[in-house]
PDB file of N, CA and C in Angstrom:
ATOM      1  N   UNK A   1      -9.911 -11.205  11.513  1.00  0.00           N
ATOM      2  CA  UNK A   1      -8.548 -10.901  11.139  1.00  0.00           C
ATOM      3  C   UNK A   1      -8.403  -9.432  10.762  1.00  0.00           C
ATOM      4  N   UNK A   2      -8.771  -9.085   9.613  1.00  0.00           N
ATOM      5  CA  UNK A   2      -9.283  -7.414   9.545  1.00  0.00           C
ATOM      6  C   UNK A   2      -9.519  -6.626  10.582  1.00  0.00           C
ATOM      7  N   UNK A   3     -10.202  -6.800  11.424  1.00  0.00           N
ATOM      8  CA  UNK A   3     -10.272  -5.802  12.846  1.00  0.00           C
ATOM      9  C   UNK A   3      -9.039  -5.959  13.425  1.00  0.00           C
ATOM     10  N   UNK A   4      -8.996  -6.685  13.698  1.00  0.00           N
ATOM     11  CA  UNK A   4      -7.460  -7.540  14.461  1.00  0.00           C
ATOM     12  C   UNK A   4      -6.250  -5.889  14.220  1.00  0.00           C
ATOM     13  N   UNK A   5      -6.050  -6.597  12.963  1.00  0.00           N
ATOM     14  CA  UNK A   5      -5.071  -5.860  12.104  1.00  0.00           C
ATOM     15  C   UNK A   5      -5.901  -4.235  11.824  1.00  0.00           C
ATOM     16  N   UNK A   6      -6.886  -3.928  12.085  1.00  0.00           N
ATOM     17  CA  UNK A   6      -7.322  -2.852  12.106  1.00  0.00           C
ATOM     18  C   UNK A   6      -6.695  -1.802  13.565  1.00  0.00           C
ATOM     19  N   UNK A   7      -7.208  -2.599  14.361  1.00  0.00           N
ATOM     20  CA  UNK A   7      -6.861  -2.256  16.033  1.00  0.00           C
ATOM     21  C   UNK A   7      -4.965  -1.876  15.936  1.00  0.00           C
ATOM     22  N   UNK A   8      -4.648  -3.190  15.370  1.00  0.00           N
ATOM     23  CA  UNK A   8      -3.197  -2.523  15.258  1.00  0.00           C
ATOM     24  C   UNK A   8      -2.795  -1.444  14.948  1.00  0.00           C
ATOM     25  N   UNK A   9      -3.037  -1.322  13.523  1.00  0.00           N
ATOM     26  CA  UNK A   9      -2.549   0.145  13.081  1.00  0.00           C
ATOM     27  C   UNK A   9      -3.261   1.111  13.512  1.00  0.00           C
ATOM     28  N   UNK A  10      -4.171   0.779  14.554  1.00  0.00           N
ATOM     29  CA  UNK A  10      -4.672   2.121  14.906  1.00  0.00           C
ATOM     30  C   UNK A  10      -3.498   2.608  15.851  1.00  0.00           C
ATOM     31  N   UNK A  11      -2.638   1.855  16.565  1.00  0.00           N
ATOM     32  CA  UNK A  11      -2.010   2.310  17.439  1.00  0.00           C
ATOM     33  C   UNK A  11      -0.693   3.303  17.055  1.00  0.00           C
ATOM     34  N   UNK A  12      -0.834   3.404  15.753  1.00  0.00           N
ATOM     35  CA  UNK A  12       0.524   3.897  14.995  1.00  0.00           C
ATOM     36  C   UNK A  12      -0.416   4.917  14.831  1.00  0.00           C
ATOM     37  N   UNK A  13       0.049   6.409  14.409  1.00  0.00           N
ATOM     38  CA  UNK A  13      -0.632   7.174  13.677  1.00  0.00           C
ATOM     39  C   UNK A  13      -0.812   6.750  11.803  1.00  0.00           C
ATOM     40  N   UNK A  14      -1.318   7.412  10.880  1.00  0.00           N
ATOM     41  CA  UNK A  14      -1.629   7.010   9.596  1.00  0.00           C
ATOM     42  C   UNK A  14      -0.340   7.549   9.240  1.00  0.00           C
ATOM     43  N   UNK A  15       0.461   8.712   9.487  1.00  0.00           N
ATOM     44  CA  UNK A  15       1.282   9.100   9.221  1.00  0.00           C
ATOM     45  C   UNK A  15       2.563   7.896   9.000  1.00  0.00           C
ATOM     46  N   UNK A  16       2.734   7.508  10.136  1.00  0.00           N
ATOM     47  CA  UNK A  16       3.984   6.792  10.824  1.00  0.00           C
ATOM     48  C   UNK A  16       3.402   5.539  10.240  1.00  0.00           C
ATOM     49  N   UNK A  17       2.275   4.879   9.763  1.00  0.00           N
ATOM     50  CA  UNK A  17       2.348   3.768   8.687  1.00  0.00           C
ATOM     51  C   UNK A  17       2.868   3.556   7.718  1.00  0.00           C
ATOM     52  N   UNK A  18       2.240   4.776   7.081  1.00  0.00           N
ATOM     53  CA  UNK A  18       2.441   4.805   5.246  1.00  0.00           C
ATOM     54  C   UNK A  18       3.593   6.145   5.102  1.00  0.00           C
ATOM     55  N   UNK A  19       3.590   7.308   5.692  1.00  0.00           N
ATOM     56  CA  UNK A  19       4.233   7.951   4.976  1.00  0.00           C
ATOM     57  C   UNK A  19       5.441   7.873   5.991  1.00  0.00           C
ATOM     58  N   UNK A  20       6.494   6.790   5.556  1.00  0.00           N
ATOM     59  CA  UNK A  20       7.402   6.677   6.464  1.00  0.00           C
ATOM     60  C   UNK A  20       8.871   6.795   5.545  1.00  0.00           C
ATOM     61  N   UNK A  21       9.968   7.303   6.417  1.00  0.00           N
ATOM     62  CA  UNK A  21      10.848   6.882   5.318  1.00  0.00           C
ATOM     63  C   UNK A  21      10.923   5.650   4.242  1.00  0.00           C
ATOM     64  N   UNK A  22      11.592   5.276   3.045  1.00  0.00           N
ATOM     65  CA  UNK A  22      11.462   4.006   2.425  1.00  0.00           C
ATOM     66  C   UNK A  22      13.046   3.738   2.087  1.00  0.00           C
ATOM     67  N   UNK A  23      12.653   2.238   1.412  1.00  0.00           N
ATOM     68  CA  UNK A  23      13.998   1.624   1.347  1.00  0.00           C
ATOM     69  C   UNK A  23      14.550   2.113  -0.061  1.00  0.00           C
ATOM     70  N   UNK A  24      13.339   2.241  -0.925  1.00  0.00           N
ATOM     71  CA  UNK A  24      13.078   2.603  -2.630  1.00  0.00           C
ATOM     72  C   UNK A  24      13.645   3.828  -2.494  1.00  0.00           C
ATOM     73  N   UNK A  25      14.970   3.939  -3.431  1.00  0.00           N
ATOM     74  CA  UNK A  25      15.567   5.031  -3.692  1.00  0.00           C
ATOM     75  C   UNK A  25      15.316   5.416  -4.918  1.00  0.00           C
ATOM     76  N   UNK A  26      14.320   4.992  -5.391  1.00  0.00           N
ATOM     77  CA  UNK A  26      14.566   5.831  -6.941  1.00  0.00           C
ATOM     78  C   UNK A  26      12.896   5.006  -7.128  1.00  0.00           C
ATOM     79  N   UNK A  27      12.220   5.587  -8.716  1.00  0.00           N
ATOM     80  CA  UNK A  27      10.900   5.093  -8.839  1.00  0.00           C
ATOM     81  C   UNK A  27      11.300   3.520  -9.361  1.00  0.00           C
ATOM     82  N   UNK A  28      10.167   2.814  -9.331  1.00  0.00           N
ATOM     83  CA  UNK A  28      10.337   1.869 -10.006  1.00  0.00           C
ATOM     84  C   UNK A  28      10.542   1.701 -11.423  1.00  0.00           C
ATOM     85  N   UNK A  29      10.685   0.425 -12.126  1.00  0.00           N
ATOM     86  CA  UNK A  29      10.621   0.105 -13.719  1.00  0.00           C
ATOM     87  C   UNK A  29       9.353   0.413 -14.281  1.00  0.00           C
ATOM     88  N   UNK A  30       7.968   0.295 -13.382  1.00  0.00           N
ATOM     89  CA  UNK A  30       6.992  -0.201 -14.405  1.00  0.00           C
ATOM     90  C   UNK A  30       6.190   1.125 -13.809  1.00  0.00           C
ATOM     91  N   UNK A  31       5.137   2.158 -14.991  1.00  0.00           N
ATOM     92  CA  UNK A  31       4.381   2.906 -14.347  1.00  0.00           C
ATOM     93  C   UNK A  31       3.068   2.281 -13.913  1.00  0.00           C
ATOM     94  N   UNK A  32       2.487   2.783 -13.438  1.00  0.00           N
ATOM     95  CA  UNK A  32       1.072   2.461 -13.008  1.00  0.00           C
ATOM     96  C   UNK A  32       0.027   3.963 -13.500  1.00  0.00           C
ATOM     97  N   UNK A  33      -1.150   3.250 -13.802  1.00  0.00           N
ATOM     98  CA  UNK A  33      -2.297   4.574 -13.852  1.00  0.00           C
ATOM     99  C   UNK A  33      -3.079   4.175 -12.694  1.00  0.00           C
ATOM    100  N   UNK A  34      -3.476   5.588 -12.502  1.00  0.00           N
ATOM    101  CA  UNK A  34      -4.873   5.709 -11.335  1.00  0.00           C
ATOM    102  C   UNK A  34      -5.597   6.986 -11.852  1.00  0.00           C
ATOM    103  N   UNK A  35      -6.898   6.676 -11.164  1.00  0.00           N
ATOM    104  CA  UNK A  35      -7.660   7.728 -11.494  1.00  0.00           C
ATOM    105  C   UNK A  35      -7.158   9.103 -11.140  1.00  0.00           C
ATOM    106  N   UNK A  36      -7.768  10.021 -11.894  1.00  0.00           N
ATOM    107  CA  UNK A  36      -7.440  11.528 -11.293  1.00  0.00           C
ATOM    108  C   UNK A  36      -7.583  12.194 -10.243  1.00  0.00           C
ATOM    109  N   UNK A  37      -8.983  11.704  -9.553  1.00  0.00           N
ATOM    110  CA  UNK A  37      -9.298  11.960  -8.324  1.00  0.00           C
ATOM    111  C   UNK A  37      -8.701  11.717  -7.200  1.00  0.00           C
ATOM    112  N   UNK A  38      -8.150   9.925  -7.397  1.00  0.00           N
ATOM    113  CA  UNK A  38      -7.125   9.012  -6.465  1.00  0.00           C
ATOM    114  C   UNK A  38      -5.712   9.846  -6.588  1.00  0.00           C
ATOM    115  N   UNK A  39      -5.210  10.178  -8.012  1.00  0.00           N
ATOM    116  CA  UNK A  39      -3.603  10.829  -7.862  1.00  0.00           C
ATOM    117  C   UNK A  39      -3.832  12.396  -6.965  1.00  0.00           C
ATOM    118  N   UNK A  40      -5.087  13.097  -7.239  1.00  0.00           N
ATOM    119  CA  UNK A  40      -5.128  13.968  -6.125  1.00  0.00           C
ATOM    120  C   UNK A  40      -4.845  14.384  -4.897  1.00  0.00           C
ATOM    121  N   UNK A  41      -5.623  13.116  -4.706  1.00  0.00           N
ATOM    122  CA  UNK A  41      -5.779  12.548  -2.734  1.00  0.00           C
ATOM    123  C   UNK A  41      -4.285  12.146  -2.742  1.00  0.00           C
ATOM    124  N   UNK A  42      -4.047  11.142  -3.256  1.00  0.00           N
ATOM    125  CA  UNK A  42      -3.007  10.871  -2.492  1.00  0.00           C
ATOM    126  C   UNK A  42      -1.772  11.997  -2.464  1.00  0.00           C
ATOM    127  N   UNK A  43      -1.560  12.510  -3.757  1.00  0.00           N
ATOM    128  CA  UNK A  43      -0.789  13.879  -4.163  1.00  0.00           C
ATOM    129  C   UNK A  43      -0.753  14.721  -2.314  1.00  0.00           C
ATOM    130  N   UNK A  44      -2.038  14.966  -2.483  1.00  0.00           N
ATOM    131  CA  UNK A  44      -2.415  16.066  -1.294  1.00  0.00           C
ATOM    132  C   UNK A  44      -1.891  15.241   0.079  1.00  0.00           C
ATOM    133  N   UNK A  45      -2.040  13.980   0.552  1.00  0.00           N
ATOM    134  CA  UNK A  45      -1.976  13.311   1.763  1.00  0.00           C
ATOM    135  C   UNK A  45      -0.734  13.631   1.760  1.00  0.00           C
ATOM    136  N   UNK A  46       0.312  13.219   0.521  1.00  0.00           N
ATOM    137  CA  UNK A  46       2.073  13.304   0.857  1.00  0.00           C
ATOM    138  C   UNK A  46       2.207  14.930   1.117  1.00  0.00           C
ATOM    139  N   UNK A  47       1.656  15.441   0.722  1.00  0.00           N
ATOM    140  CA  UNK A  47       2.166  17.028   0.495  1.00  0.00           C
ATOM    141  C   UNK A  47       1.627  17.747   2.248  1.00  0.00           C
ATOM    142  N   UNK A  48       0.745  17.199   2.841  1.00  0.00           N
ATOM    143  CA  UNK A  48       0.298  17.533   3.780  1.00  0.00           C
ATOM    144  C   UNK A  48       0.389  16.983   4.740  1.00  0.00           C
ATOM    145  N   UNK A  49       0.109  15.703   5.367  1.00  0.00           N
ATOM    146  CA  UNK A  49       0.210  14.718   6.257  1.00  0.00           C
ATOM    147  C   UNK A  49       1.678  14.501   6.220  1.00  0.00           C
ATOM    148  N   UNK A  50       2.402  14.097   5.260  1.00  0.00           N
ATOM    149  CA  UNK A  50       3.709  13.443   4.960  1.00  0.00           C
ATOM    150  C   UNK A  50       4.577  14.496   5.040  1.00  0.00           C
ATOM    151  N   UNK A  51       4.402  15.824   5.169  1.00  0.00           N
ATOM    152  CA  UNK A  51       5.248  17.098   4.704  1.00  0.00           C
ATOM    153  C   UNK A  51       6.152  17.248   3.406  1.00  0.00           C
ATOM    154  N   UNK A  52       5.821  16.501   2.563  1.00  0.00           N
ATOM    155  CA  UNK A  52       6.557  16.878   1.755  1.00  0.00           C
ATOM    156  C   UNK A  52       7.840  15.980   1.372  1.00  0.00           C
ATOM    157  N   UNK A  53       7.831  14.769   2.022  1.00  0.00           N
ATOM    158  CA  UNK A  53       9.220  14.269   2.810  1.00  0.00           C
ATOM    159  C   UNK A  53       9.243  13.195   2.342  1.00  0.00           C
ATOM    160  N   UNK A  54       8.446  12.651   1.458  1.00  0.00           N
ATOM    161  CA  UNK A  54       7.971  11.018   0.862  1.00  0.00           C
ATOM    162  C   UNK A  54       7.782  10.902  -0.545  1.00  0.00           C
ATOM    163  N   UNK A  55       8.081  10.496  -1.364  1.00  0.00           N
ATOM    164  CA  UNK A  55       7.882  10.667  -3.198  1.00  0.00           C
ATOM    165  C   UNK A  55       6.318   9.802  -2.790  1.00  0.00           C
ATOM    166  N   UNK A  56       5.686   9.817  -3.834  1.00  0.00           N
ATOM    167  CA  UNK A  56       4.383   9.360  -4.028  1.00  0.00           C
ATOM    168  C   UNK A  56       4.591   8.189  -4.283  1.00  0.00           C
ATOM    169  N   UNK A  57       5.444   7.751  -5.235  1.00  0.00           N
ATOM    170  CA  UNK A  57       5.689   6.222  -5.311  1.00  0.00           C
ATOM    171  C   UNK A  57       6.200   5.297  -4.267  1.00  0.00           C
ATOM    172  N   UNK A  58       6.675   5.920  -3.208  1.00  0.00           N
ATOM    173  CA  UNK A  58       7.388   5.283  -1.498  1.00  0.00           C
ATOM    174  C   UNK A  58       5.929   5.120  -1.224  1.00  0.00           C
ATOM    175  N   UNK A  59       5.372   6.283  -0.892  1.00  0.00           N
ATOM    176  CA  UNK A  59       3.721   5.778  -0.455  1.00  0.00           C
ATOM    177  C   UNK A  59       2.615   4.611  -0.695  1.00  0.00           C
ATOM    178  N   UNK A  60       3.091   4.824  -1.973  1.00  0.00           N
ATOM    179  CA  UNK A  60       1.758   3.920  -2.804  1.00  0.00           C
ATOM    180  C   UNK A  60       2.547   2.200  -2.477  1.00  0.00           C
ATOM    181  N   UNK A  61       4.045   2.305  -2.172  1.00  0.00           N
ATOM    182  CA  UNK A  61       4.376   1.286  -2.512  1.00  0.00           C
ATOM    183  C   UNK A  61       4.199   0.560  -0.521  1.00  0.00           C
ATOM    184  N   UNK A  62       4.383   1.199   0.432  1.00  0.00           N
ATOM    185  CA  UNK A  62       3.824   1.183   1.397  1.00  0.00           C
ATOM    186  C   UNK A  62       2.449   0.675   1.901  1.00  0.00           C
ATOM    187  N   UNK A  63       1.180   1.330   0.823  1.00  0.00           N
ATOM    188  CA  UNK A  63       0.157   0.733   0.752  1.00  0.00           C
ATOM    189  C   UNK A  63       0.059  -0.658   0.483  1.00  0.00           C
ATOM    190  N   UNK A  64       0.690  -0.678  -0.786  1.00  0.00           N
ATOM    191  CA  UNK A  64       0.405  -2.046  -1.294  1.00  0.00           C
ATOM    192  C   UNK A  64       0.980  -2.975  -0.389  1.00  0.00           C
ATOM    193  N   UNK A  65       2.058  -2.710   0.099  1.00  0.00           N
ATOM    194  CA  UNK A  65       3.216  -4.122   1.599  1.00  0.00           C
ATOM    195  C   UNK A  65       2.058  -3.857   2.160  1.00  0.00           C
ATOM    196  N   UNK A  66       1.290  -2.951   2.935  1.00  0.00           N
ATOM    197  CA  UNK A  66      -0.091  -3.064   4.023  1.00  0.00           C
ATOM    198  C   UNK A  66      -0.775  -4.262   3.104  1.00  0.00           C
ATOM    199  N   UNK A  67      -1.499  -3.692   2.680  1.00  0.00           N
ATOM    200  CA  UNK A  67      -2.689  -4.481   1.633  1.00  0.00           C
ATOM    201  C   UNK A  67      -2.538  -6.324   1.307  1.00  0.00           C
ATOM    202  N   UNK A  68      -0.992  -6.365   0.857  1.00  0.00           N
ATOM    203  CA  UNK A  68      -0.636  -8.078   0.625  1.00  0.00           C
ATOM    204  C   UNK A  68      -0.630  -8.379   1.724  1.00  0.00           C
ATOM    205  N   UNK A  69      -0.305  -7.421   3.225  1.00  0.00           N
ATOM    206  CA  UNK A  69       0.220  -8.620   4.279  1.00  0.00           C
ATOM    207  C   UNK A  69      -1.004  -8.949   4.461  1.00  0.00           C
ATOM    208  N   UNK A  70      -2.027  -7.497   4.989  1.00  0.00           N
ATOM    209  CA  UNK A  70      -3.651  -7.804   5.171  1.00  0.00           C
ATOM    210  C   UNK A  70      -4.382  -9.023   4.260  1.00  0.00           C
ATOM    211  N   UNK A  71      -4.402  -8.758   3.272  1.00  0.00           N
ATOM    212  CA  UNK A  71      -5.082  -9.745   2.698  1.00  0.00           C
ATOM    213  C   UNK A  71      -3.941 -11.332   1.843  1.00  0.00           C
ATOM    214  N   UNK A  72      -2.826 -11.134   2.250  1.00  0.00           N
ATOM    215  CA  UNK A  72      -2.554 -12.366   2.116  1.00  0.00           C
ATOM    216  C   UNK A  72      -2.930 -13.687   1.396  1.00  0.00           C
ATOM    217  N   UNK A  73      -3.601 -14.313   2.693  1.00  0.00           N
ATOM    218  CA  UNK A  73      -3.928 -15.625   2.547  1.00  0.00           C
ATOM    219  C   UNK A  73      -5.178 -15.527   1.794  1.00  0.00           C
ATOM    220  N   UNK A  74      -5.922 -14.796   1.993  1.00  0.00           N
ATOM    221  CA  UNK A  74      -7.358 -14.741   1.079  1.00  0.00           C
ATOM    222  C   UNK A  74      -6.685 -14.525  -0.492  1.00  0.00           C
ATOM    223  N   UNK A  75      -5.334 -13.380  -0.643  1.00  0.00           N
ATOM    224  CA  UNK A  75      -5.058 -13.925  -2.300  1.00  0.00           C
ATOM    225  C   UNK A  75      -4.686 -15.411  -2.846  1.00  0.00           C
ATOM    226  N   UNK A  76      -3.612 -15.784  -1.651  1.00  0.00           N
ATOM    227  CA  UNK A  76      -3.518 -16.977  -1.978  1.00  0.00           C
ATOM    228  C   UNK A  76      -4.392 -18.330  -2.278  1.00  0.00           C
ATOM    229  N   UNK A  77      -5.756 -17.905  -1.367  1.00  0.00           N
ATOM    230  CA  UNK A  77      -6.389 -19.035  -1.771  1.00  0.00           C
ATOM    231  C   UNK A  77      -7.230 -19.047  -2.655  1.00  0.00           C
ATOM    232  N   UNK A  78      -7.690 -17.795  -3.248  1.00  0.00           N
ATOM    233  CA  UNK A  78      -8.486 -17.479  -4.198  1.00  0.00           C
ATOM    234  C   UNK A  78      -7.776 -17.715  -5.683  1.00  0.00           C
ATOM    235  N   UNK A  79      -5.989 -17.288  -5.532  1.00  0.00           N
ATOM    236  CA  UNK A  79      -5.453 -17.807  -6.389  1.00  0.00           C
ATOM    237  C   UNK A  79      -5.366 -19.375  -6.659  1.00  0.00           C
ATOM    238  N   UNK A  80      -5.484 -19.875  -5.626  1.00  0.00           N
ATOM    239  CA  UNK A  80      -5.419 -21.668  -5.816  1.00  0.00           C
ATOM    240  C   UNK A  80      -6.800 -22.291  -6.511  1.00  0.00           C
ATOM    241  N   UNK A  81      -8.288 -21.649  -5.866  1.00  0.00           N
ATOM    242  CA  UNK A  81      -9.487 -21.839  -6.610  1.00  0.00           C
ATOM    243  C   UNK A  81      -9.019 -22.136  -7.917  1.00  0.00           C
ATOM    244  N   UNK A  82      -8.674 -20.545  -8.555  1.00  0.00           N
ATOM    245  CA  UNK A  82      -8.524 -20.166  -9.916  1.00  0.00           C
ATOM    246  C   UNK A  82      -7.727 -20.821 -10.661  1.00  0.00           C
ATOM    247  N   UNK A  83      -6.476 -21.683 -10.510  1.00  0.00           N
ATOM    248  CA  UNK A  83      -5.360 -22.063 -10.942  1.00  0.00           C
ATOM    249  C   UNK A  83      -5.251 -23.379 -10.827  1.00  0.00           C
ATOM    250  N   UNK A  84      -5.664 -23.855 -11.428  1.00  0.00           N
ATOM    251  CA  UNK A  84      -5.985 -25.747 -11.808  1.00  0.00           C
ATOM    252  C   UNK A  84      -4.363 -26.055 -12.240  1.00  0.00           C
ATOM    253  N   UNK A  85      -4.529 -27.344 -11.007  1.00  0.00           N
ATOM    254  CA  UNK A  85      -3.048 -27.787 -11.244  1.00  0.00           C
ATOM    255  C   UNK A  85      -2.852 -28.037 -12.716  1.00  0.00           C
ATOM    256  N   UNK A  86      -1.617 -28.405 -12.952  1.00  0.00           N
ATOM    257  CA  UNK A  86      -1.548 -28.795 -14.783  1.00  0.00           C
ATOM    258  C   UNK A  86      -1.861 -30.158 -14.720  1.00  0.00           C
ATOM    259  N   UNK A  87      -1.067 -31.126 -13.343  1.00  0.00           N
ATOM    260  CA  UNK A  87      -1.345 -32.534 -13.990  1.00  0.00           C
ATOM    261  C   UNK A  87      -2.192 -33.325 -12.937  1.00  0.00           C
TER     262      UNK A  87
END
């Protein structure tokens, strides 16, 4: 499944994945921390790859829609392991 979905987005550039226009007009409610090294990179990817043209929070939030669709069903079922019905 991973390759699968690997092969796909190869056919897009990285650009035209993640740093794409967004629907998010404004930041969200809740902040998030990341490491210093990670706010770097990614800092630098929008500022360079992205031109300038993408808030950091459109990006990151881009990643994460990749990431749930990719891994999905593996959260879901790992969440079901974990989560004992009540009755």
């Amino acid at each position: 499944m991973e390759k699968n979905n690997k092969k796909q987005a190869g056919k897009r550039s990285y650009g035209s994945q993640f740093l794409k226009k967004h629907s998010m007009n404004r930041r969200g409610d809740k902040a998030i921390y990341v490491r210093k090294e990670y706010h770097k990179r990614l800092s630098r990817i929008v500022q360079v790859i992205g031109g300038g043209n993408i808030p950091l929070y459109a990006y990151l939030d881009n990643i994460l829609k990749h990431h749930f669709e990719l891994f999905s069903e593996d959260i879901v079922a790992d969440f079901y392991k974990m989560n004992k019905p009540l009755f």
